[in-house]
Every structure is written in structure tokens, then in C-alpha cells.
PDB file of N, CA and C in Angstrom:
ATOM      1  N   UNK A   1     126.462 112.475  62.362  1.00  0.00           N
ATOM      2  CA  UNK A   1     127.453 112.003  63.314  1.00  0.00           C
ATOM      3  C   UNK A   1     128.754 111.621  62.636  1.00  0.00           C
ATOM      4  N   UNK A   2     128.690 111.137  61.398  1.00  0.00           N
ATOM      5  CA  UNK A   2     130.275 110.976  60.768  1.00  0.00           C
ATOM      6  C   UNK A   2     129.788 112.044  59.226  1.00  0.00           C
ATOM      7  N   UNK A   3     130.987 112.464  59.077  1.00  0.00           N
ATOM      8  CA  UNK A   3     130.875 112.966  57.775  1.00  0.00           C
ATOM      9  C   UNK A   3     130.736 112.607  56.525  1.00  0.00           C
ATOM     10  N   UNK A   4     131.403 110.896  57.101  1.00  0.00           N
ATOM     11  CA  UNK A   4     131.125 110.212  55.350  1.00  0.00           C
ATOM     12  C   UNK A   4     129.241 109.592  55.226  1.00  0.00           C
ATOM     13  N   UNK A   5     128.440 110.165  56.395  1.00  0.00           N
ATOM     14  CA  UNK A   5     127.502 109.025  56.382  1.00  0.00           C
ATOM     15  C   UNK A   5     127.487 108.158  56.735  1.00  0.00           C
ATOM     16  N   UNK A   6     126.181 107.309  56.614  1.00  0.00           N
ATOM     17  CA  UNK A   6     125.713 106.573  57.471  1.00  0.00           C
ATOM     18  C   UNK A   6     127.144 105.075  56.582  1.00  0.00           C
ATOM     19  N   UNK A   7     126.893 105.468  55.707  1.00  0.00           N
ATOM     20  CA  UNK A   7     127.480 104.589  55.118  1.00  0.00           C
ATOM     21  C   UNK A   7     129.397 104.313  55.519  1.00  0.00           C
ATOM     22  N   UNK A   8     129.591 105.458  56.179  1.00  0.00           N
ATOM     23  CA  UNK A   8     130.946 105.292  56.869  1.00  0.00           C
ATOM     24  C   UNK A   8     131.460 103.920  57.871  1.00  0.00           C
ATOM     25  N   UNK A   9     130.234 103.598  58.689  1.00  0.00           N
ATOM     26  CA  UNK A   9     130.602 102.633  58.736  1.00  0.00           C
ATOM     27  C   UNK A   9     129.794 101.277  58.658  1.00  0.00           C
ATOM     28  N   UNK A  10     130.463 100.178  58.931  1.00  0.00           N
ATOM     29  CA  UNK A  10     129.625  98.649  58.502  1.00  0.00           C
ATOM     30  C   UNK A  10     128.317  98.600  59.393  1.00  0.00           C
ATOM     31  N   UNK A  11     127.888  97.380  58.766  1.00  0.00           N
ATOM     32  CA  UNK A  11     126.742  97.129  59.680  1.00  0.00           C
ATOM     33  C   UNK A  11     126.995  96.359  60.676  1.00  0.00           C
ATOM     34  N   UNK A  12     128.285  96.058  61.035  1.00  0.00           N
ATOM     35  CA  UNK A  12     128.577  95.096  62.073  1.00  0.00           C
ATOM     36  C   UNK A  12     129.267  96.341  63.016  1.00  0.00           C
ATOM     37  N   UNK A  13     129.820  97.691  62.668  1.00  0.00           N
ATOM     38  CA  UNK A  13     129.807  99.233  63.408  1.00  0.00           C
ATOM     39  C   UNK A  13     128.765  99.946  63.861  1.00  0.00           C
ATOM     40  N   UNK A  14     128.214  99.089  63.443  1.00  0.00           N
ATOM     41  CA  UNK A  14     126.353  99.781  63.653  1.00  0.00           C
ATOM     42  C   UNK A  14     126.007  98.933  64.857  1.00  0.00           C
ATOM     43  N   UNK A  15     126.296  97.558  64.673  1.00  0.00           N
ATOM     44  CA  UNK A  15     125.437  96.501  65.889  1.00  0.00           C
ATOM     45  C   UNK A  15     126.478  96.511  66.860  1.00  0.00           C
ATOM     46  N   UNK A  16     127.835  97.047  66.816  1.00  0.00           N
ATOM     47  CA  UNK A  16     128.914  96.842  68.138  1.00  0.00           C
ATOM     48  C   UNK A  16     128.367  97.857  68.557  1.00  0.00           C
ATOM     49  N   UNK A  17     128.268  99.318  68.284  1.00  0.00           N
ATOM     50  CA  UNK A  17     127.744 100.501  68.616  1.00  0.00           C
ATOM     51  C   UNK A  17     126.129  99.988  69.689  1.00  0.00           C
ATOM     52  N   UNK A  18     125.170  99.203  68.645  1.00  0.00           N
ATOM     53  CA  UNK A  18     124.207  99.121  69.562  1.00  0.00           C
ATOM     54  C   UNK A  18     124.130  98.375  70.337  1.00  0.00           C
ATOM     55  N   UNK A  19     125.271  96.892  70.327  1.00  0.00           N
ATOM     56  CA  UNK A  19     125.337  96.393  71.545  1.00  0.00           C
ATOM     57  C   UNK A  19     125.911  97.163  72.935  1.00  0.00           C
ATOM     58  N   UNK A  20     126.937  97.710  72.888  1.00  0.00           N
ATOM     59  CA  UNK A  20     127.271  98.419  74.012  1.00  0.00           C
ATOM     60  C   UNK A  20     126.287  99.925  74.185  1.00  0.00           C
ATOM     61  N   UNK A  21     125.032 100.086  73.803  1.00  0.00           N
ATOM     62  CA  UNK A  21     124.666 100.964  74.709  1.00  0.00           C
ATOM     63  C   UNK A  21     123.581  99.782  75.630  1.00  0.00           C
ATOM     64  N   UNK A  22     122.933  98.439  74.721  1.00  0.00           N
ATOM     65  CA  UNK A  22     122.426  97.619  75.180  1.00  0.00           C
ATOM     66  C   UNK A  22     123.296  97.113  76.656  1.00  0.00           C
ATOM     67  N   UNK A  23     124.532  96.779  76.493  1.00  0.00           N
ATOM     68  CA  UNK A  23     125.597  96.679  77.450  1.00  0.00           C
ATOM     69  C   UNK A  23     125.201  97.597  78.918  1.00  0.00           C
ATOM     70  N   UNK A  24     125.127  98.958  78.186  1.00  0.00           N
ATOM     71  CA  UNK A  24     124.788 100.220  79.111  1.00  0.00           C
ATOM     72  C   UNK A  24     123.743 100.174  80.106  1.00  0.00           C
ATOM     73  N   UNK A  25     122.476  99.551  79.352  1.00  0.00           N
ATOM     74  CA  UNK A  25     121.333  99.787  79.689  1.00  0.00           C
ATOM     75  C   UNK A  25     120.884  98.807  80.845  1.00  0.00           C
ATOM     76  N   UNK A  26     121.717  97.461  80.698  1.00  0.00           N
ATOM     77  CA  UNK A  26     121.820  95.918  81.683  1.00  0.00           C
ATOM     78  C   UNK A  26     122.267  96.480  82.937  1.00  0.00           C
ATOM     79  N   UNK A  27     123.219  97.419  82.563  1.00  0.00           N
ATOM     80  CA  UNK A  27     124.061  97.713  83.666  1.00  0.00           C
ATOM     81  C   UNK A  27     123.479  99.085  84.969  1.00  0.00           C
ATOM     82  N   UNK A  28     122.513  99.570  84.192  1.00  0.00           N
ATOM     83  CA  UNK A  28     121.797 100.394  84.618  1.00  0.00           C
ATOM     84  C   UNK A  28     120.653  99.757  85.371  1.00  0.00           C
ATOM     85  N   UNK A  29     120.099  98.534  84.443  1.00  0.00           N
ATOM     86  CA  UNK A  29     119.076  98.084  85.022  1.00  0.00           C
ATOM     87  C   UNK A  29     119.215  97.108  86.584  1.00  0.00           C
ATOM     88  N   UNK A  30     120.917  96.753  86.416  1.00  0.00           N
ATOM     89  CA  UNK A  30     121.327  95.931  87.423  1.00  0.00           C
ATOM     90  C   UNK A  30     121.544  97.363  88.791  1.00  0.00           C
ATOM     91  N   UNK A  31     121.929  98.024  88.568  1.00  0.00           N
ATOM     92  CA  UNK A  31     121.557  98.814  89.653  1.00  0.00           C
ATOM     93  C   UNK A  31     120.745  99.659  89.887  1.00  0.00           C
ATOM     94  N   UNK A  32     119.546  99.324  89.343  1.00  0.00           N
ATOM     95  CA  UNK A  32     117.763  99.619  89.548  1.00  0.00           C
ATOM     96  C   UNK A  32     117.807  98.425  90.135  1.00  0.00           C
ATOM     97  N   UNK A  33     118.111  97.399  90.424  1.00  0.00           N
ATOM     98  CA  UNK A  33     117.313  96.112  90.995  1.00  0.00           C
ATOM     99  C   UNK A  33     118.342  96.583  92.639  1.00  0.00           C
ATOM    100  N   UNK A  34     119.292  96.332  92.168  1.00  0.00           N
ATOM    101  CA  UNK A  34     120.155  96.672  93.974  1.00  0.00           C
ATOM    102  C   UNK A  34     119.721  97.632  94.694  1.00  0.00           C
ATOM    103  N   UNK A  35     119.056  98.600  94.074  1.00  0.00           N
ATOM    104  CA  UNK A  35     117.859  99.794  94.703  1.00  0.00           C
ATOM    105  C   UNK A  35     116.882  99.510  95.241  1.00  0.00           C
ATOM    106  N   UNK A  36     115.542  98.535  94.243  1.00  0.00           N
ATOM    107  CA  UNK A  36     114.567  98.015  94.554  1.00  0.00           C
ATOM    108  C   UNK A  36     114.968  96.844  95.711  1.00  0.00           C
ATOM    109  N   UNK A  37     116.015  96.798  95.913  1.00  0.00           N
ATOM    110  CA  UNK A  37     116.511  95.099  96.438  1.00  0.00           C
ATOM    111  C   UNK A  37     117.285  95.836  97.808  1.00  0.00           C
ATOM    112  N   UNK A  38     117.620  96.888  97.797  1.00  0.00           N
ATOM    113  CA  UNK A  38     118.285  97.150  98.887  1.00  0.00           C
ATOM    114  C   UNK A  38     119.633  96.394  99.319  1.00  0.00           C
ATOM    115  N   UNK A  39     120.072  96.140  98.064  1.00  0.00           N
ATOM    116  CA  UNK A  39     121.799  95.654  97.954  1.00  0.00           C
ATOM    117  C   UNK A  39     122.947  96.419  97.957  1.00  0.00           C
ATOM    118  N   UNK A  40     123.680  96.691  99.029  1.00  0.00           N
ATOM    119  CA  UNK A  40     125.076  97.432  98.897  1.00  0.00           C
ATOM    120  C   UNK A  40     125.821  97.744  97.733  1.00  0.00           C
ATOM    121  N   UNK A  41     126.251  98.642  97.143  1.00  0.00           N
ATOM    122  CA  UNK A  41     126.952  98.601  95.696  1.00  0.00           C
ATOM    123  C   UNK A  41     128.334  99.063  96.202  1.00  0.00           C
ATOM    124  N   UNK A  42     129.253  98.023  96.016  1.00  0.00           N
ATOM    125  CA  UNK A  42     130.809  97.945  95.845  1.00  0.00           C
ATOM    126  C   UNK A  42     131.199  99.468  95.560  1.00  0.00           C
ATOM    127  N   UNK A  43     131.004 100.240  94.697  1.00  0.00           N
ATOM    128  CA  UNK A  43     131.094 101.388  93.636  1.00  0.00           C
ATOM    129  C   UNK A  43     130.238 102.262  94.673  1.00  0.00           C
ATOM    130  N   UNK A  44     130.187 102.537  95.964  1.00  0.00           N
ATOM    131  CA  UNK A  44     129.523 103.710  96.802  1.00  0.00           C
ATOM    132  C   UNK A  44     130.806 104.998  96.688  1.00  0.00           C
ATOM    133  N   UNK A  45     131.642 104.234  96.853  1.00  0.00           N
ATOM    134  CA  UNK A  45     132.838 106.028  96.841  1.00  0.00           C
ATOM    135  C   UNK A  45     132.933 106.456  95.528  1.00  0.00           C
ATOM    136  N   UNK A  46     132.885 105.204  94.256  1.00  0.00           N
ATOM    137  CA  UNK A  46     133.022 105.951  93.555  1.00  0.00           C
ATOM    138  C   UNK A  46     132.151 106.795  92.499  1.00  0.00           C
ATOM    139  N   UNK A  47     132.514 108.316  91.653  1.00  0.00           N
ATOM    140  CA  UNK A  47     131.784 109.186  91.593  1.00  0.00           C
ATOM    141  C   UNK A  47     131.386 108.482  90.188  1.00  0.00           C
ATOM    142  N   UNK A  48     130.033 109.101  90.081  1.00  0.00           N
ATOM    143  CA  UNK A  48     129.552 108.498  88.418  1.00  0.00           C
ATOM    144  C   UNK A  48     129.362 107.348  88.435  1.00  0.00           C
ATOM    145  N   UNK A  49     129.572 106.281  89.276  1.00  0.00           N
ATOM    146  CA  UNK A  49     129.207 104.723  88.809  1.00  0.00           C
ATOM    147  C   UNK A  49     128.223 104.279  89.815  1.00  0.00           C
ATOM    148  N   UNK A  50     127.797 105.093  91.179  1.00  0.00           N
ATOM    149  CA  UNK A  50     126.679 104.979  91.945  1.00  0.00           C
ATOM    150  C   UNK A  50     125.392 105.497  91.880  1.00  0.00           C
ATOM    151  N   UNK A  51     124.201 105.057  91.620  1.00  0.00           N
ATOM    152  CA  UNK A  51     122.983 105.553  91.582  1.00  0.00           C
ATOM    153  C   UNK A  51     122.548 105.617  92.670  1.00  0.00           C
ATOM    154  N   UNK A  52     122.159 106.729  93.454  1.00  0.00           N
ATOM    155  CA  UNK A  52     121.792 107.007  94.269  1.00  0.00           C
ATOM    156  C   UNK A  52     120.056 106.957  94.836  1.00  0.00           C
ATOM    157  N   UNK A  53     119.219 106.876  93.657  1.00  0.00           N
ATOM    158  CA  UNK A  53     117.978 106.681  93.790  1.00  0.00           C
ATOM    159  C   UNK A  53     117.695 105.467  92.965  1.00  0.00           C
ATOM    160  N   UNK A  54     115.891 105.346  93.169  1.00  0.00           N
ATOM    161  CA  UNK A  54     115.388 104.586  92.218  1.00  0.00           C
ATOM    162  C   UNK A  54     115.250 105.240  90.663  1.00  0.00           C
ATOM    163  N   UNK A  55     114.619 106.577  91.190  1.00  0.00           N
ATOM    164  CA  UNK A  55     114.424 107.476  89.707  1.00  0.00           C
ATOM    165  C   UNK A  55     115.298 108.200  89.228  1.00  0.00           C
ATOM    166  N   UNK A  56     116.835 108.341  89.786  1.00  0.00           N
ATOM    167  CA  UNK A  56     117.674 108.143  88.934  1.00  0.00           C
ATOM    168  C   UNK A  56     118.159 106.872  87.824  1.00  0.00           C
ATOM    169  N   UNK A  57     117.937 105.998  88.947  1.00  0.00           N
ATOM    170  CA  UNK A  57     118.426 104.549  87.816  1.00  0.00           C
ATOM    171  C   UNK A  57     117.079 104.067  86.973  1.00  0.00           C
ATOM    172  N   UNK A  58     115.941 104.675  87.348  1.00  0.00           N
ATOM    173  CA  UNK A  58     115.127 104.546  85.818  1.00  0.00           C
ATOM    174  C   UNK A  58     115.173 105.557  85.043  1.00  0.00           C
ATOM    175  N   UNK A  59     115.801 106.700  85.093  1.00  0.00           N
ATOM    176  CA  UNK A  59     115.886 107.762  83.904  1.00  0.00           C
ATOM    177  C   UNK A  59     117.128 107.160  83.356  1.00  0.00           C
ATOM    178  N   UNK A  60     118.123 106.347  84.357  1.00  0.00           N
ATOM    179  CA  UNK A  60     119.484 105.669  83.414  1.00  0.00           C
ATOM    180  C   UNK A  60     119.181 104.914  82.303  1.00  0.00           C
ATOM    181  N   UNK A  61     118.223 103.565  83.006  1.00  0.00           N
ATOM    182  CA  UNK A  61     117.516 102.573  82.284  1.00  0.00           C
ATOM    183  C   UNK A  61     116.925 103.423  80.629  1.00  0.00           C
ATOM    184  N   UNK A  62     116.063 104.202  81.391  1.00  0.00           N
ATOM    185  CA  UNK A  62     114.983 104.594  79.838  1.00  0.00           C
ATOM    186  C   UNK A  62     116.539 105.372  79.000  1.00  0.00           C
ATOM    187  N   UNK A  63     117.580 106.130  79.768  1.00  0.00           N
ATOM    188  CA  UNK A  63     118.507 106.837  78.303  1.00  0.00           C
ATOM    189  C   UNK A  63     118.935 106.024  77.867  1.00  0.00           C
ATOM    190  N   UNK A  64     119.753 104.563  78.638  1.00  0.00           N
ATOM    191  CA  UNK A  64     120.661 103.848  77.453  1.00  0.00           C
ATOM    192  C   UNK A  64     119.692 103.010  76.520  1.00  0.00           C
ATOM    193  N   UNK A  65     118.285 102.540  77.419  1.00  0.00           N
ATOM    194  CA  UNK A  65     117.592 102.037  76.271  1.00  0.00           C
ATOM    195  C   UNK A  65     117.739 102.988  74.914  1.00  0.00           C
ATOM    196  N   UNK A  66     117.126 104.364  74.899  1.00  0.00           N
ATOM    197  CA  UNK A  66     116.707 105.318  73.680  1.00  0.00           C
ATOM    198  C   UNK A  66     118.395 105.039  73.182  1.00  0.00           C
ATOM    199  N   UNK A  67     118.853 105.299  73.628  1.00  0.00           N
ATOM    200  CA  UNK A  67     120.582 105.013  72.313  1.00  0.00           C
ATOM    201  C   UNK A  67     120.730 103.712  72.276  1.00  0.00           C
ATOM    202  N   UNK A  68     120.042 102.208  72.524  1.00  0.00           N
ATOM    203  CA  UNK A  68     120.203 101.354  72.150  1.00  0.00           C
ATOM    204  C   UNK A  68     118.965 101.551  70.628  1.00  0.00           C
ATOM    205  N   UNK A  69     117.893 101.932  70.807  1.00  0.00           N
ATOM    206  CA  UNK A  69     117.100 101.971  70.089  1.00  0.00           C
ATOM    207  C   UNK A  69     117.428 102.961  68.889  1.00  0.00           C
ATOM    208  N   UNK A  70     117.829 103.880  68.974  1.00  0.00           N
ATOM    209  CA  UNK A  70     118.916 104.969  68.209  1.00  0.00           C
ATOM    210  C   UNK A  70     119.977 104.307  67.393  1.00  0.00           C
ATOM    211  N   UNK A  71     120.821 103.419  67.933  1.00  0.00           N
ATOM    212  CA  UNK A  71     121.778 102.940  67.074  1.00  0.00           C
ATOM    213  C   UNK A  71     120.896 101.471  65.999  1.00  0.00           C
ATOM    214  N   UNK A  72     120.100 100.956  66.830  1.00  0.00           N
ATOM    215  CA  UNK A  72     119.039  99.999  66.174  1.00  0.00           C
ATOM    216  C   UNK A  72     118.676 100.347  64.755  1.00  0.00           C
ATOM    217  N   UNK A  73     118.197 101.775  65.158  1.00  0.00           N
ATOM    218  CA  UNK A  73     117.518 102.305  63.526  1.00  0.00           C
ATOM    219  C   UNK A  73     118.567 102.649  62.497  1.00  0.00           C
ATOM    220  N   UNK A  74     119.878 103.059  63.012  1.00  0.00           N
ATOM    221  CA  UNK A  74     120.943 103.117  62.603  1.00  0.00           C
ATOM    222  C   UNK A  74     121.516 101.833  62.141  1.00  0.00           C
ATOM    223  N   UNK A  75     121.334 100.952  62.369  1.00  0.00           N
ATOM    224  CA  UNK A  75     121.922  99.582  62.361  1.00  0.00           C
ATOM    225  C   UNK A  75     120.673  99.123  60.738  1.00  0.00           C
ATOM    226  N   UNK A  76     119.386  99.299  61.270  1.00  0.00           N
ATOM    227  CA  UNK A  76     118.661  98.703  60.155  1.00  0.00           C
ATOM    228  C   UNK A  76     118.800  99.944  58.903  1.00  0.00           C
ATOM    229  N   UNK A  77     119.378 101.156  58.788  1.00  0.00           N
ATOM    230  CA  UNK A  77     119.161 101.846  57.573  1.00  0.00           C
ATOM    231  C   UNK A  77     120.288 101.477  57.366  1.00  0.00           C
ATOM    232  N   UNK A  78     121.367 101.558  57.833  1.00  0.00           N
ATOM    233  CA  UNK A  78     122.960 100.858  57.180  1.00  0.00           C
ATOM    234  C   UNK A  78     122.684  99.420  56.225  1.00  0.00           C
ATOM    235  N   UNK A  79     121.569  98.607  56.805  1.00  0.00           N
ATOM    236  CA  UNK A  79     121.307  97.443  56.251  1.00  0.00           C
ATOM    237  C   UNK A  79     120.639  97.320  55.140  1.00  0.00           C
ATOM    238  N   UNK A  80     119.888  99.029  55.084  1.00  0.00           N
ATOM    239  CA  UNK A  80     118.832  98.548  53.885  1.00  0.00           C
ATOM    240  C   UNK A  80     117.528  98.482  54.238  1.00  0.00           C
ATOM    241  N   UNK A  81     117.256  98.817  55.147  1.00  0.00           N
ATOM    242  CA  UNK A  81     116.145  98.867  55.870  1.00  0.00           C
ATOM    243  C   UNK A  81     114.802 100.123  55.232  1.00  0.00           C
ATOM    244  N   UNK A  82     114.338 100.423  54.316  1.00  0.00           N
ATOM    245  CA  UNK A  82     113.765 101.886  54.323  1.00  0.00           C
ATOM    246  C   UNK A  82     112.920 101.944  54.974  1.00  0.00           C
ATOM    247  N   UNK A  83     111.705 100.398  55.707  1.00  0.00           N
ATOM    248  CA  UNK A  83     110.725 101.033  56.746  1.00  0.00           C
ATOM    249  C   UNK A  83     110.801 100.627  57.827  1.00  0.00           C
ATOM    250  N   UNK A  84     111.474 101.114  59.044  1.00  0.00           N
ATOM    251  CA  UNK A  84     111.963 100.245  59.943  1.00  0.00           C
ATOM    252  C   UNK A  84     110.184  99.788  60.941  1.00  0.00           C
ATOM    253  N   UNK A  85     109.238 101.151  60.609  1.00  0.00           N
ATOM    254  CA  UNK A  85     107.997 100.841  61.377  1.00  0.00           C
ATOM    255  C   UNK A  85     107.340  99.587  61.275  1.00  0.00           C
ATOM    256  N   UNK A  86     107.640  99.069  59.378  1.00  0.00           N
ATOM    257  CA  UNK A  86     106.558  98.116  59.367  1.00  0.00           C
ATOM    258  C   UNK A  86     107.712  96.326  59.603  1.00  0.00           C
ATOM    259  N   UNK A  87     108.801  96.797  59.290  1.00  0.00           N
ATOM    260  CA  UNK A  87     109.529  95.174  59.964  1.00  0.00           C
ATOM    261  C   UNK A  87     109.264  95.340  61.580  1.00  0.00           C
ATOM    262  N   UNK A  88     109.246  96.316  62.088  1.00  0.00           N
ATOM    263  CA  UNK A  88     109.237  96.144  63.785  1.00  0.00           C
ATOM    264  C   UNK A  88     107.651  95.747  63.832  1.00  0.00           C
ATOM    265  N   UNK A  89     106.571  96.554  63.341  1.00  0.00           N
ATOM    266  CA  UNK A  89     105.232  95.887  63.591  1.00  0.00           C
ATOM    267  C   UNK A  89     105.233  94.200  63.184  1.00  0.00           C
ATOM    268  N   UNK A  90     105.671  94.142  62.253  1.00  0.00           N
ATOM    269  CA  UNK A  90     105.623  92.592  61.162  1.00  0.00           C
ATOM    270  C   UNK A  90     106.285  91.603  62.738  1.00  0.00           C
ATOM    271  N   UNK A  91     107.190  91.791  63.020  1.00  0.00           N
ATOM    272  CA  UNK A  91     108.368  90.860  64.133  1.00  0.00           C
ATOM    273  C   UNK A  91     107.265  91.009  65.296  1.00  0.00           C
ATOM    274  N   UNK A  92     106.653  92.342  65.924  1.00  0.00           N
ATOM    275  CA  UNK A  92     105.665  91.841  67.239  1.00  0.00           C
ATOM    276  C   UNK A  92     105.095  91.205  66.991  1.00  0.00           C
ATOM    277  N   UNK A  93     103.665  91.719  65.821  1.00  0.00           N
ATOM    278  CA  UNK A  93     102.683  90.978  65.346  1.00  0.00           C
ATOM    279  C   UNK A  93     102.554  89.318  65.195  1.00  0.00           C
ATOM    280  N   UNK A  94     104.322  89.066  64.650  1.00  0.00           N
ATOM    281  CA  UNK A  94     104.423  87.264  64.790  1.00  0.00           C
ATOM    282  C   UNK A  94     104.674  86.838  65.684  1.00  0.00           C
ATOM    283  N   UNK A  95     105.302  87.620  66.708  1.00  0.00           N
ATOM    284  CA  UNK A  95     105.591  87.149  68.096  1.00  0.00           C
ATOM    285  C   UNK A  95     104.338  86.873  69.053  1.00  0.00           C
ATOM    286  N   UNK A  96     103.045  88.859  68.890  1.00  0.00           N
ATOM    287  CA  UNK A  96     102.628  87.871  69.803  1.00  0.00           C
ATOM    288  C   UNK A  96     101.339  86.968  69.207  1.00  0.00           C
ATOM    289  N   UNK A  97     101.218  86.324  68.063  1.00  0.00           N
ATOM    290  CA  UNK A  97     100.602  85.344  67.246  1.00  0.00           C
ATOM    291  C   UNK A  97     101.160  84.282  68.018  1.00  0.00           C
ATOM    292  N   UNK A  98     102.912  84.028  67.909  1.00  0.00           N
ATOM    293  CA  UNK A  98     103.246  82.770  68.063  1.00  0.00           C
ATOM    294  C   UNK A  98     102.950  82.592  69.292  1.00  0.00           C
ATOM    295  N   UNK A  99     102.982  83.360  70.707  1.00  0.00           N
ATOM    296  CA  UNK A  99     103.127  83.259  71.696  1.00  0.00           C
ATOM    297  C   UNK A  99     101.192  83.510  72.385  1.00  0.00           C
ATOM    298  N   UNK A 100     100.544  83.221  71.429  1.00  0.00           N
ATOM    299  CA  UNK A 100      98.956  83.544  72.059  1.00  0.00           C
ATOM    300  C   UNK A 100      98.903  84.824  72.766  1.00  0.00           C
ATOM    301  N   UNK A 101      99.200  85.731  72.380  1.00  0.00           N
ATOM    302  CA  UNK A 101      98.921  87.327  72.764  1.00  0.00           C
ATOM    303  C   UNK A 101      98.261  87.652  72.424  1.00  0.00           C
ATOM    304  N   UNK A 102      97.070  88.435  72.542  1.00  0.00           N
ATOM    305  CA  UNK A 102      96.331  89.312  71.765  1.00  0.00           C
ATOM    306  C   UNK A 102      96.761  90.893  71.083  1.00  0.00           C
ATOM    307  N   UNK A 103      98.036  91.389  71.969  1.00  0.00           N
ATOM    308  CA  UNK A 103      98.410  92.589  71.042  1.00  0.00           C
ATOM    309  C   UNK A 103      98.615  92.604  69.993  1.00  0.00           C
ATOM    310  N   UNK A 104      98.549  93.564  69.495  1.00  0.00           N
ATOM    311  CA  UNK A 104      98.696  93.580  67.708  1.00  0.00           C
ATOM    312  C   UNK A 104      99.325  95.107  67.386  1.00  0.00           C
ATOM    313  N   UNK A 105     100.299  95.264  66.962  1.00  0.00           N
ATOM    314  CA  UNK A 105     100.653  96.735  66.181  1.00  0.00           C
ATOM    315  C   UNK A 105      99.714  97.238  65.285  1.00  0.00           C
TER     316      UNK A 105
END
């Protein structure tokens, strides 16, 4: 995606990048709920910013998630990250310990 590498830009270019698809994904999910909720959306005339179904606005939901999760892994190899599988297992695993869960990665 850039020519100089990953290393082109910071790791704080990495987390603005993955906050705004996170940004994306709220915004998607907020009009999956006005669907499920049967709430008028302001944005009916206009083109591209109305979801018209439910399973459109969950195929919205699941894409901006995957490019929030996309720039994520991007964000942790900029950092130094070489196994991103076993810090993401390590972070559930204590979570759901701390929180009396039984899942486990």
C-alpha cells in the first residue's frame, strides 16, 4: 500500500488509520440499530449514506470491522509486533480469566 513500507508511516498513522475505519464501523452499526429499531434516517434522499436493509447494514458492519482489524495488524507490525496471534490469544485469555469466563483461545 505505500512504497516506502510499512515503515512509511508512524504508529500513531497506523492507529488514526484504524481508528477511523473503527469510526466507520459505529456508524454502520448505528444504522443497523435504526433498521432493527425502525427509526427514520435524516440521510433518506441522500445517495450512499442510507442503508436500505438489515443485511445490507450487516455486510457494512462486518466490512468496516475487517479494515478496522486490517489496519490493527498493521498498527501492531509497525510496532514490533512479530506474533500478533499469540498477544491477541494472551489479552482474551486474561480477560476472560479476569472476568470469570470460561473461553479460552
Amino acid at each position: 500500500w505505500h512504497p516506502g513500507g510499512i515503515a512509511e508511516w508512524s504508529a500513531l498513522e497506523w492507529a488514526g488509520a484504524m481508528c477511523g475505519e473503527a469510526g466507520e464501523a459505529a456508524n454502520a452499526a448505528k444504522k443497523l440499530l435504526r433498521l432493527h429499531s425502525n427509526i427514520p434516517s435524516i440521510n433518506d434522499s441522500a445517495a450512499g449514506r442510507h442503508m436500505l436493509s438489515v443485511d445490507q447494514a450487516q455486510k457494512a458492519v462486518c466490512k468496516e470491522v475487517a479494515d478496522t482489524i486490517i489496519y490493527g495488524l498493521l498498527l501492531m507490525a509497525r510496532a514490533g509486533c512479530t506474533d500478533p496471534e499469540a498477544v491477541i490469544r494472551e489479552v482474551f485469555n486474561k480477560k476472560s480469566e479476569e472476568y470469570g469466563f470460561p473461553e479460552r483461545l
